[in-house]
C-alpha atoms as a PDB file:
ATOM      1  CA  UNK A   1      15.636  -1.441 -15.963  1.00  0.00           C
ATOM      2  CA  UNK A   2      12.947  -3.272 -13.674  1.00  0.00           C
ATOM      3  CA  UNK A   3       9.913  -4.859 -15.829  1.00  0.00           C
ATOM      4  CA  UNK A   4       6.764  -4.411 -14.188  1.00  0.00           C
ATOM      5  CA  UNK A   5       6.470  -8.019 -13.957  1.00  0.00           C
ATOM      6  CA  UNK A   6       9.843  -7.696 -11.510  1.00  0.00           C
ATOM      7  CA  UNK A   7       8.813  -4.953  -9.654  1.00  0.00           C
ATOM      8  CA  UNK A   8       5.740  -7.326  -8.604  1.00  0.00           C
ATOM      9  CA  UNK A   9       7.940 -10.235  -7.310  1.00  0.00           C
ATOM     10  CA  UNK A  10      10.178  -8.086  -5.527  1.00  0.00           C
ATOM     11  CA  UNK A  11       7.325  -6.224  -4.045  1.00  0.00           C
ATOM     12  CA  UNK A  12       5.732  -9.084  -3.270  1.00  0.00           C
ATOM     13  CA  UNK A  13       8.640 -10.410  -1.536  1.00  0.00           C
ATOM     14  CA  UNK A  14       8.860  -7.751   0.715  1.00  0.00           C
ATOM     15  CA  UNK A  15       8.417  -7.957   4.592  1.00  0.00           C
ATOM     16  CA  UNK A  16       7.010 -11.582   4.326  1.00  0.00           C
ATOM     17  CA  UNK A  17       4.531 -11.485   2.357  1.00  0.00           C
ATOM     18  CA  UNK A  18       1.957 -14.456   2.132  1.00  0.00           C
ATOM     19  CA  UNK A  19       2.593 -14.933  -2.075  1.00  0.00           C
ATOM     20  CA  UNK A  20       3.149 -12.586  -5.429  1.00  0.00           C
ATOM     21  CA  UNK A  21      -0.474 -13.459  -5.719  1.00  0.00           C
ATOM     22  CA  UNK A  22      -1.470 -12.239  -2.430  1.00  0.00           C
ATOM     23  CA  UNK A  23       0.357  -9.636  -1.763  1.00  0.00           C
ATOM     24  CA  UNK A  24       0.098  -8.038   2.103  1.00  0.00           C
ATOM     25  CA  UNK A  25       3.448  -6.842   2.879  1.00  0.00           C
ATOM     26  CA  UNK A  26       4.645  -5.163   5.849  1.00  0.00           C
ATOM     27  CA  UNK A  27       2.014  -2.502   4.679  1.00  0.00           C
ATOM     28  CA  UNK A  28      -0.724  -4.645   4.027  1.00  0.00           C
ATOM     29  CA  UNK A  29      -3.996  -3.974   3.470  1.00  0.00           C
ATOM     30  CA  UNK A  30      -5.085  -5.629   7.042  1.00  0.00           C
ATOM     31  CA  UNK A  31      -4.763  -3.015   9.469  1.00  0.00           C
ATOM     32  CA  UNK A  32      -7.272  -1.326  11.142  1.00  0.00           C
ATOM     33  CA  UNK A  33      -7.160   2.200  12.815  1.00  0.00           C
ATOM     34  CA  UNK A  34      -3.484   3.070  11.494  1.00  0.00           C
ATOM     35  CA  UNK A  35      -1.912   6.654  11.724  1.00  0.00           C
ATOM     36  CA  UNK A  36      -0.573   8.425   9.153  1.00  0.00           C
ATOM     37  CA  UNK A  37       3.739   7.055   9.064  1.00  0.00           C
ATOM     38  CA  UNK A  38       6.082   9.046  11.442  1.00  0.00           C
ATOM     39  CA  UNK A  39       5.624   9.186  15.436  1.00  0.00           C
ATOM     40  CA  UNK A  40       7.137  10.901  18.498  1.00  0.00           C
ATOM     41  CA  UNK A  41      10.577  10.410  19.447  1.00  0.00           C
ATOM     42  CA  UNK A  42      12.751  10.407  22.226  1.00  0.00           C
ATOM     43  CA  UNK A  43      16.395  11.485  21.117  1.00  0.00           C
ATOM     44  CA  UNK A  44      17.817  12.185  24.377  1.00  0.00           C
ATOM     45  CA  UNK A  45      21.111  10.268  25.016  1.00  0.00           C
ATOM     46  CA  UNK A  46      22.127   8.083  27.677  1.00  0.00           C
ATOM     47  CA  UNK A  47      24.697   9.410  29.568  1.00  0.00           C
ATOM     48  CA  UNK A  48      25.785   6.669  31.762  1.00  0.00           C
ATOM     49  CA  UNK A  49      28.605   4.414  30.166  1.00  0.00           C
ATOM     50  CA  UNK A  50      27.129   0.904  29.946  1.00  0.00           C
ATOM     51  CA  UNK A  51      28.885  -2.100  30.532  1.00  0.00           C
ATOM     52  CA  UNK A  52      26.828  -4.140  27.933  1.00  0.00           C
ATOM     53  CA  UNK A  53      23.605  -3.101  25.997  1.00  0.00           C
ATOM     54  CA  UNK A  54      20.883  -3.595  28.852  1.00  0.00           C
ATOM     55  CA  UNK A  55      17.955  -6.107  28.701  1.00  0.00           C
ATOM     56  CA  UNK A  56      20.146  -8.754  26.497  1.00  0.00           C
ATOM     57  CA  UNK A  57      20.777 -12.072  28.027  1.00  0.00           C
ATOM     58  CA  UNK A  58      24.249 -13.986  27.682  1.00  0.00           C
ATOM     59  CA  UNK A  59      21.949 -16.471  25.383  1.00  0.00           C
ATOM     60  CA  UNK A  60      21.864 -13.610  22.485  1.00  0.00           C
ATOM     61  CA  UNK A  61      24.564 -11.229  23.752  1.00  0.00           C
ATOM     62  CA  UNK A  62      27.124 -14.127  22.854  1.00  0.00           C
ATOM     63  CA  UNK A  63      25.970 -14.159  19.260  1.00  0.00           C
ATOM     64  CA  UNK A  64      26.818 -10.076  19.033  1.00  0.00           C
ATOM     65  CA  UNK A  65      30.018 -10.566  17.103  1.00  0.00           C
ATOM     66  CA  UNK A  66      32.766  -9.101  19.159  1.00  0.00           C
ATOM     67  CA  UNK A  67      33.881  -6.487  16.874  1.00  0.00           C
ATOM     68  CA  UNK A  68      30.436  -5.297  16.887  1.00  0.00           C
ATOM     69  CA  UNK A  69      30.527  -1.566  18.070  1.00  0.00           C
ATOM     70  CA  UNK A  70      26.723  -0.626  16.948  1.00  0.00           C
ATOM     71  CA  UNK A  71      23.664  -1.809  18.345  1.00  0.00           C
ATOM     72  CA  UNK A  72      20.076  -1.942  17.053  1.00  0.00           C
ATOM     73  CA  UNK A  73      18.228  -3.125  20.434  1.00  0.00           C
ATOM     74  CA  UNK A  74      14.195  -3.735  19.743  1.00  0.00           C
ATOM     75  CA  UNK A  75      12.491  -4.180  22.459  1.00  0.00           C
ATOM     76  CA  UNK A  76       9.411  -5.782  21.573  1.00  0.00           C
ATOM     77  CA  UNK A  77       6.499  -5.071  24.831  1.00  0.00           C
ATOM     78  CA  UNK A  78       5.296  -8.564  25.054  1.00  0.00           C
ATOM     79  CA  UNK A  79       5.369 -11.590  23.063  1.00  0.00           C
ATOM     80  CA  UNK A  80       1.948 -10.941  20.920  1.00  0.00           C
ATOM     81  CA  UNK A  81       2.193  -6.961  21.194  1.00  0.00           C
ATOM     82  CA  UNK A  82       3.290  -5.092  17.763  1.00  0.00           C
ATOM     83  CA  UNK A  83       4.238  -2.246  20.126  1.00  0.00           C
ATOM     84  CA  UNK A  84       8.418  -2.044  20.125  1.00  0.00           C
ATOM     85  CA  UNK A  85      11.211   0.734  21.179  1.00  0.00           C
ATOM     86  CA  UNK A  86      14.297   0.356  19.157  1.00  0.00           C
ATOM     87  CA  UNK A  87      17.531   2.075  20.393  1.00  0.00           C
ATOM     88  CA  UNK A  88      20.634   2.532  19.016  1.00  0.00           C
ATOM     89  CA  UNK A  89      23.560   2.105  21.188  1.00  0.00           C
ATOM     90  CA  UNK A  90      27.399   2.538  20.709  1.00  0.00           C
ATOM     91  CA  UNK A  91      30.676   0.758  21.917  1.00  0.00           C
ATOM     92  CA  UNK A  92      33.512   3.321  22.990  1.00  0.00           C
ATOM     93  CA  UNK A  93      36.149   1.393  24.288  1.00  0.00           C
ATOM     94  CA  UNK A  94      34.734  -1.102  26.457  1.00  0.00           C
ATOM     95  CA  UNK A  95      31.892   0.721  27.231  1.00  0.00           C
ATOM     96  CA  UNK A  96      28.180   1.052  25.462  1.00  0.00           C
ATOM     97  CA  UNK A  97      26.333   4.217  25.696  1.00  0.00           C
ATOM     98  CA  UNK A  98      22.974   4.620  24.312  1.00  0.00           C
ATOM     99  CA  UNK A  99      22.991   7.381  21.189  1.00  0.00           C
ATOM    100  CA  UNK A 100      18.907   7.203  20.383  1.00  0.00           C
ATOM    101  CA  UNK A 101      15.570   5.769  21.022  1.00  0.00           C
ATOM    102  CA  UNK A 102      12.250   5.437  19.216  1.00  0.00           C
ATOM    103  CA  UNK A 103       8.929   3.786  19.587  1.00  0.00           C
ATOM    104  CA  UNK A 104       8.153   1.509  17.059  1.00  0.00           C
ATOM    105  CA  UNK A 105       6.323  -1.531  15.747  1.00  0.00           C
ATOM    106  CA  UNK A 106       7.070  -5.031  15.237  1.00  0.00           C
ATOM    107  CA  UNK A 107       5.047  -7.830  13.809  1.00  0.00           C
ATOM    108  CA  UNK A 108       1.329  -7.739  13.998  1.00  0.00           C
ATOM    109  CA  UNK A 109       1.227 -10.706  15.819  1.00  0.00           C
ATOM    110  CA  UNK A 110       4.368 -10.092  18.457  1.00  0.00           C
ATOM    111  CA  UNK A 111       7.465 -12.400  18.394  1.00  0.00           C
ATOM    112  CA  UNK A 112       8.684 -15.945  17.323  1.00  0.00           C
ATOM    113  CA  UNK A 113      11.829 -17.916  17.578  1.00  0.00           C
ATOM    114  CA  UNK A 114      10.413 -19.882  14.766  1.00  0.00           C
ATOM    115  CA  UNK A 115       9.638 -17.448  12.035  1.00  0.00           C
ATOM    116  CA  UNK A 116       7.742 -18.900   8.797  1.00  0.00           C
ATOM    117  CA  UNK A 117       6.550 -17.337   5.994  1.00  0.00           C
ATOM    118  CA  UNK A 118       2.817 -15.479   6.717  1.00  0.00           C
ATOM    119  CA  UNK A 119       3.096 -15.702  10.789  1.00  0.00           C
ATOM    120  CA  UNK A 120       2.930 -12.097  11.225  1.00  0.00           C
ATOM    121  CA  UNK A 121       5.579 -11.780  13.723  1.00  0.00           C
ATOM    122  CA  UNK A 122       9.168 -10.818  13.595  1.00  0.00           C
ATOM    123  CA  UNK A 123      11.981 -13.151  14.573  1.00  0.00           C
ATOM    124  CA  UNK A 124      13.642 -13.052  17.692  1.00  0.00           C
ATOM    125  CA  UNK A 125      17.318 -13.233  17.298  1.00  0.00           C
ATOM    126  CA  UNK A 126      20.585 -11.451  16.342  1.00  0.00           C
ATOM    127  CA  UNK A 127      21.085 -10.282  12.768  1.00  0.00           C
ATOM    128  CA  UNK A 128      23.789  -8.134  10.957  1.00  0.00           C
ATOM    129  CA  UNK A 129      22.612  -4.795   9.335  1.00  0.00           C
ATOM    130  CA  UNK A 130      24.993  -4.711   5.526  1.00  0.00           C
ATOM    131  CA  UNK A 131      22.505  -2.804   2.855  1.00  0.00           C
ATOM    132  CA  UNK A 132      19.970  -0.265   2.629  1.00  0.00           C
ATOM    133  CA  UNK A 133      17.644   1.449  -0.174  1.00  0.00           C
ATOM    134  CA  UNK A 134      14.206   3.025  -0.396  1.00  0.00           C
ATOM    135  CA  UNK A 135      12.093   4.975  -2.872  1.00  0.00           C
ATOM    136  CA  UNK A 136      14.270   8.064  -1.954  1.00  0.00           C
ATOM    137  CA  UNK A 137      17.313   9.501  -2.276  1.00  0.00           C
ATOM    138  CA  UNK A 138      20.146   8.567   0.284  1.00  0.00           C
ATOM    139  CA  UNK A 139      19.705  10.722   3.087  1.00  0.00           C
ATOM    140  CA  UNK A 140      23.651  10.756   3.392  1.00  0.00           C
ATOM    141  CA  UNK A 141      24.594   7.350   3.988  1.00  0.00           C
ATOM    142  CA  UNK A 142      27.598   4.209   4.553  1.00  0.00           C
ATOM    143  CA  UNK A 143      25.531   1.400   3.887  1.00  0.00           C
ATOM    144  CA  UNK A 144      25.399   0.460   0.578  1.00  0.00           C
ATOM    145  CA  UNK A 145      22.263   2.471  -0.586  1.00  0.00           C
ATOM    146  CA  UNK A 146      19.918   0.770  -3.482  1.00  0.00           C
ATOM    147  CA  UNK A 147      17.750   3.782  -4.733  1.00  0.00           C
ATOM    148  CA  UNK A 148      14.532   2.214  -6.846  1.00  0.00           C
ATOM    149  CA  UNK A 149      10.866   2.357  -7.936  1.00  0.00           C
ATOM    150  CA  UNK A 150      10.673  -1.101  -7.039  1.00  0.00           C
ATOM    151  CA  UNK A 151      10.699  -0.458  -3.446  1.00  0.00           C
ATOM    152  CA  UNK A 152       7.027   1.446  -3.707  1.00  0.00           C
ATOM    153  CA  UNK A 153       4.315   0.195  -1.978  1.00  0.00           C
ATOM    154  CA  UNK A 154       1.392  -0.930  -3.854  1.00  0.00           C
ATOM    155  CA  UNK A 155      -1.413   2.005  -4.430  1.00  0.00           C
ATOM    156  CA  UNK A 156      -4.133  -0.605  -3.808  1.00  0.00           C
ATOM    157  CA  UNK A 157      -2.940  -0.671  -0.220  1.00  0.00           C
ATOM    158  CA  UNK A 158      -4.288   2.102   2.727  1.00  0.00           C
ATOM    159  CA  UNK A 159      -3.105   5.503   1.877  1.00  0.00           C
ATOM    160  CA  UNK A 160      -0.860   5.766   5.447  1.00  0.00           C
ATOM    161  CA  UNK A 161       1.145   2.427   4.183  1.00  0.00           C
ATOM    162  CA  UNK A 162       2.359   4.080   0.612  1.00  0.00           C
ATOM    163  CA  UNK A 163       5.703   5.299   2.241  1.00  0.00           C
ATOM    164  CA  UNK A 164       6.680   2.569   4.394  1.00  0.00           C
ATOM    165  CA  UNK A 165       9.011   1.626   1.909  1.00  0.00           C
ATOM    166  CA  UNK A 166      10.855   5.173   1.502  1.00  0.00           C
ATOM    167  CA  UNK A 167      13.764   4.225   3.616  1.00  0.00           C
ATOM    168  CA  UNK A 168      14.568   0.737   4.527  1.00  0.00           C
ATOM    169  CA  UNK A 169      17.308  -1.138   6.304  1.00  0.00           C
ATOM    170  CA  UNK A 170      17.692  -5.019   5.776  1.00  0.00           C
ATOM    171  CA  UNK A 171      18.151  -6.914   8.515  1.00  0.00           C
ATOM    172  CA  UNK A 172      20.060 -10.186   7.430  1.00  0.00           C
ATOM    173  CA  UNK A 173      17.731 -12.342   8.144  1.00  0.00           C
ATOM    174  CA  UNK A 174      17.312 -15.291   5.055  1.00  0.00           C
ATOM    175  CA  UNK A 175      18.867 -13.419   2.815  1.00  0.00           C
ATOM    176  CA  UNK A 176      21.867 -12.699   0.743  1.00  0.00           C
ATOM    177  CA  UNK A 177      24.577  -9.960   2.568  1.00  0.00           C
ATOM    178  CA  UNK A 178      25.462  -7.252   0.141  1.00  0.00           C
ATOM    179  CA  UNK A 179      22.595  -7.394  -2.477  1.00  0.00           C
ATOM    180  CA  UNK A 180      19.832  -4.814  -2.393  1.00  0.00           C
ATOM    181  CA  UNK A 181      17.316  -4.932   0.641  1.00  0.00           C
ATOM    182  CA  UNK A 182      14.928  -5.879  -2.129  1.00  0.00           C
ATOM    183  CA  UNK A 183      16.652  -9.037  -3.666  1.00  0.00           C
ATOM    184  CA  UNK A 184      14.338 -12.506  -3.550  1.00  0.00           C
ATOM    185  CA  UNK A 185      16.879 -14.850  -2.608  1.00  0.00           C
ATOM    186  CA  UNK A 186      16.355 -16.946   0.245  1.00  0.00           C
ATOM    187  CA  UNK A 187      18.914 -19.360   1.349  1.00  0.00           C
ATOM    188  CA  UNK A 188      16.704 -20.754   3.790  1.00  0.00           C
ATOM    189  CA  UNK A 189      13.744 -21.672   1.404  1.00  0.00           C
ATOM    190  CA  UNK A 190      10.875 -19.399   1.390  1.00  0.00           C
ATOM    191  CA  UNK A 191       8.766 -21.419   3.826  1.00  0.00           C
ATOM    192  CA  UNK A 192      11.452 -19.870   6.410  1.00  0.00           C
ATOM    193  CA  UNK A 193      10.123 -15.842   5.223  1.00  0.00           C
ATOM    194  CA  UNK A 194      12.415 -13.142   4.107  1.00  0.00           C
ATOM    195  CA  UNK A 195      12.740  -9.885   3.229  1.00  0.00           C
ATOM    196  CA  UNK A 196      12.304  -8.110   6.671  1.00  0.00           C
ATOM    197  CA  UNK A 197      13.610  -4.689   7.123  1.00  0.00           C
ATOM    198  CA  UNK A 198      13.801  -1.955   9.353  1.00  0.00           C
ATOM    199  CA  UNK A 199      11.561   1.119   7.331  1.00  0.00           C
ATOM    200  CA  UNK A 200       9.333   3.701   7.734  1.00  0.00           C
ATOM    201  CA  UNK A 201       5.821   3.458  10.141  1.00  0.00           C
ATOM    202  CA  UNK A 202       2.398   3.758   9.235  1.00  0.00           C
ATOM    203  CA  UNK A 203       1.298   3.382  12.602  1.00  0.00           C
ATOM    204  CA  UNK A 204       0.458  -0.351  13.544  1.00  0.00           C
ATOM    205  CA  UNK A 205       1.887  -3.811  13.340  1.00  0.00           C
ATOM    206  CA  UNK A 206       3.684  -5.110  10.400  1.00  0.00           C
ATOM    207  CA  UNK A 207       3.748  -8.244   8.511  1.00  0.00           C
ATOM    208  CA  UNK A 208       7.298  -9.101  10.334  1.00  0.00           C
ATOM    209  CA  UNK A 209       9.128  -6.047   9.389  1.00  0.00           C
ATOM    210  CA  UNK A 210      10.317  -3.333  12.775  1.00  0.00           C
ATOM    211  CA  UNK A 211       9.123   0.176  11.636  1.00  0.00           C
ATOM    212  CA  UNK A 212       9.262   3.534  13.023  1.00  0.00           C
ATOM    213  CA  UNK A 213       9.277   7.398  12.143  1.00  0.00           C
ATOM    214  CA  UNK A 214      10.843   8.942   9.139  1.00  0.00           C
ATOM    215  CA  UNK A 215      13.590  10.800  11.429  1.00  0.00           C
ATOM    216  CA  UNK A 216      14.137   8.032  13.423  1.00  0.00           C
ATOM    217  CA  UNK A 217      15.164   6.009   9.733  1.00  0.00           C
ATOM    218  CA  UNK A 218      16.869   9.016   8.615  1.00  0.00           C
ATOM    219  CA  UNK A 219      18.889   8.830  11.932  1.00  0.00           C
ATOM    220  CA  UNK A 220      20.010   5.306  11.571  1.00  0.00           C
ATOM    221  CA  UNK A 221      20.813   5.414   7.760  1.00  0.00           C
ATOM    222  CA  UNK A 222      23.289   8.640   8.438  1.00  0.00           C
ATOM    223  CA  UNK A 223      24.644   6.942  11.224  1.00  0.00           C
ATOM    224  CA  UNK A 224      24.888   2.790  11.052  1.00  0.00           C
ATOM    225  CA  UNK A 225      28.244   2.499   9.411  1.00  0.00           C
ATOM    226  CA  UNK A 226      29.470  -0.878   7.827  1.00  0.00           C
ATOM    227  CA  UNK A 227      32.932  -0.278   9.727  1.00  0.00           C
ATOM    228  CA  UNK A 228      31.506  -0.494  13.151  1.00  0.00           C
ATOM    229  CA  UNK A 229      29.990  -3.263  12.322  1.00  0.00           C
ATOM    230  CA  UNK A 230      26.369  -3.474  13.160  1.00  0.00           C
ATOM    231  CA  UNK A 231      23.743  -5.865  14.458  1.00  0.00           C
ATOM    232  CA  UNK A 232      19.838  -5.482  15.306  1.00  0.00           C
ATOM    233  CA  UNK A 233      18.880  -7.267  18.549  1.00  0.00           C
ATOM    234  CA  UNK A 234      15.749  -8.184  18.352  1.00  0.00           C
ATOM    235  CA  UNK A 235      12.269  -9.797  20.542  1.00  0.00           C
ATOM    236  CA  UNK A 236       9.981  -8.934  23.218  1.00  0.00           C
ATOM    237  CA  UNK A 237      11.509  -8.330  26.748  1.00  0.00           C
ATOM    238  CA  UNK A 238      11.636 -11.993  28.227  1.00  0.00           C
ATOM    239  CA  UNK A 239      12.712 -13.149  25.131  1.00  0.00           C
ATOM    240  CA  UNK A 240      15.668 -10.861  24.745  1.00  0.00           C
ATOM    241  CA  UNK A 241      16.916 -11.195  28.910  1.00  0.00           C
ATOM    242  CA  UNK A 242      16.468 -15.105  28.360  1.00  0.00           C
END
């Protein structure tokens, strides 16, 4: 059973948040203007086979582990924009085809190759995808699914941010593989941030977190499967074709 006095450090953990004390969250009380989570999407497959995921560089693309057969791709707009499209793409064979794509957001200040702790943007790299969880119920998963309370956004923050946290994907960035997306631990040292995720959008930038509709997270959850092997790839544009 979580103590409320664990629920607020693993909450307060979440997305990089500044402290336990101060907690902002990818939710965070900050934004201005947001829309209600959820957003329009664009589903429609690719149908031309793809020799390699397009708008990667041979600087990241070599760190996609070869047995890799899924692909997150987020394309961030522009180094200080929070404004992303994530797209899911498939290997069959020796060939990638795309499967989905979403607009999304990304860190409320763009992009770093340097993440720390409280920069507000999302690090540019290539990280596995081994665990998911949420406030809700599995939506039919392979991931390993942690279902909790502890996941729930604070009340004190805007109304529009209280169900980012219904569906989340980690994205192994300074943290443990195969403990929940919630878990503290960072190997790294906190200065170095943590606990970024994919989840749910509430309709602006995040704290360093990649967000996006409720279908689009429903999509991925039903569909990233630990046997394929998946990765997020993940920075603005000239970042990622560096």
């Amino acid at each position: 059973m979580w103590s409320i006095g664990s629920i607020r450090v693993v909450v307060g953990a979440i997305c990089g948040a500044l402290s336990v004390m101060s907690l902002t969250g990818c939710g965070g009380s900050g934004h201005k203007g947001a829309a209600a989570h959820g957003g329009p999407d664009d589903t429609r497959p690719h149908e031309t086979a793809l020799k390699r995921v397009p708008g990667i560089g041979d600087r990241l693309w070599k760190r996609v582990p070869a047995d890799s057969r899924q692909v997150v791709a987020v394309y961030g707009a522009g180094r200080n924009s929070p404004d992303s499209t994530v797209t899911l793409f498939t290997r069959h064979g020796s060939l990638w085809k795309q499967e989905r794509s979403w607009s999304a957001h990304n860190g409320r200040k763009g992009w770093t190759a340097d993440h720390h702790e409280g920069d507000l943007r999302s690090p540019v790299g290539v990280f596995t995808l081994s665990d998911a969880g949420g406030v809700l119920a599995a939506p039919g998963v392979k991931l390993p699914y942690s279902r909790s309370a502890a996941f729930q956004a604070p009340r004190y923050w805007k109304k529009p941010y209280w169900h980012d946290f219904d569906y989340v994907v980690a994205i192994d960035y300074n943290r443990v593989k195969g403990t929940p997306p919630n878990d503290p631990t960072r190997p790294r040292g906190q200065a170095k941030g943590g606990g970024i995720w994919l989840h749910m959008d509430h309709g602006s930038g995040t704290s360093a977190c990649v967000s996006q509709s409720k279908s689009a997270m429903e999509y991925l959850l039903r569909t990233l499967d630990p046997a394929l092997h998946p990765v997020v790839v993940m920075g603005d544009r000239a970042e990622l074709k560096a």
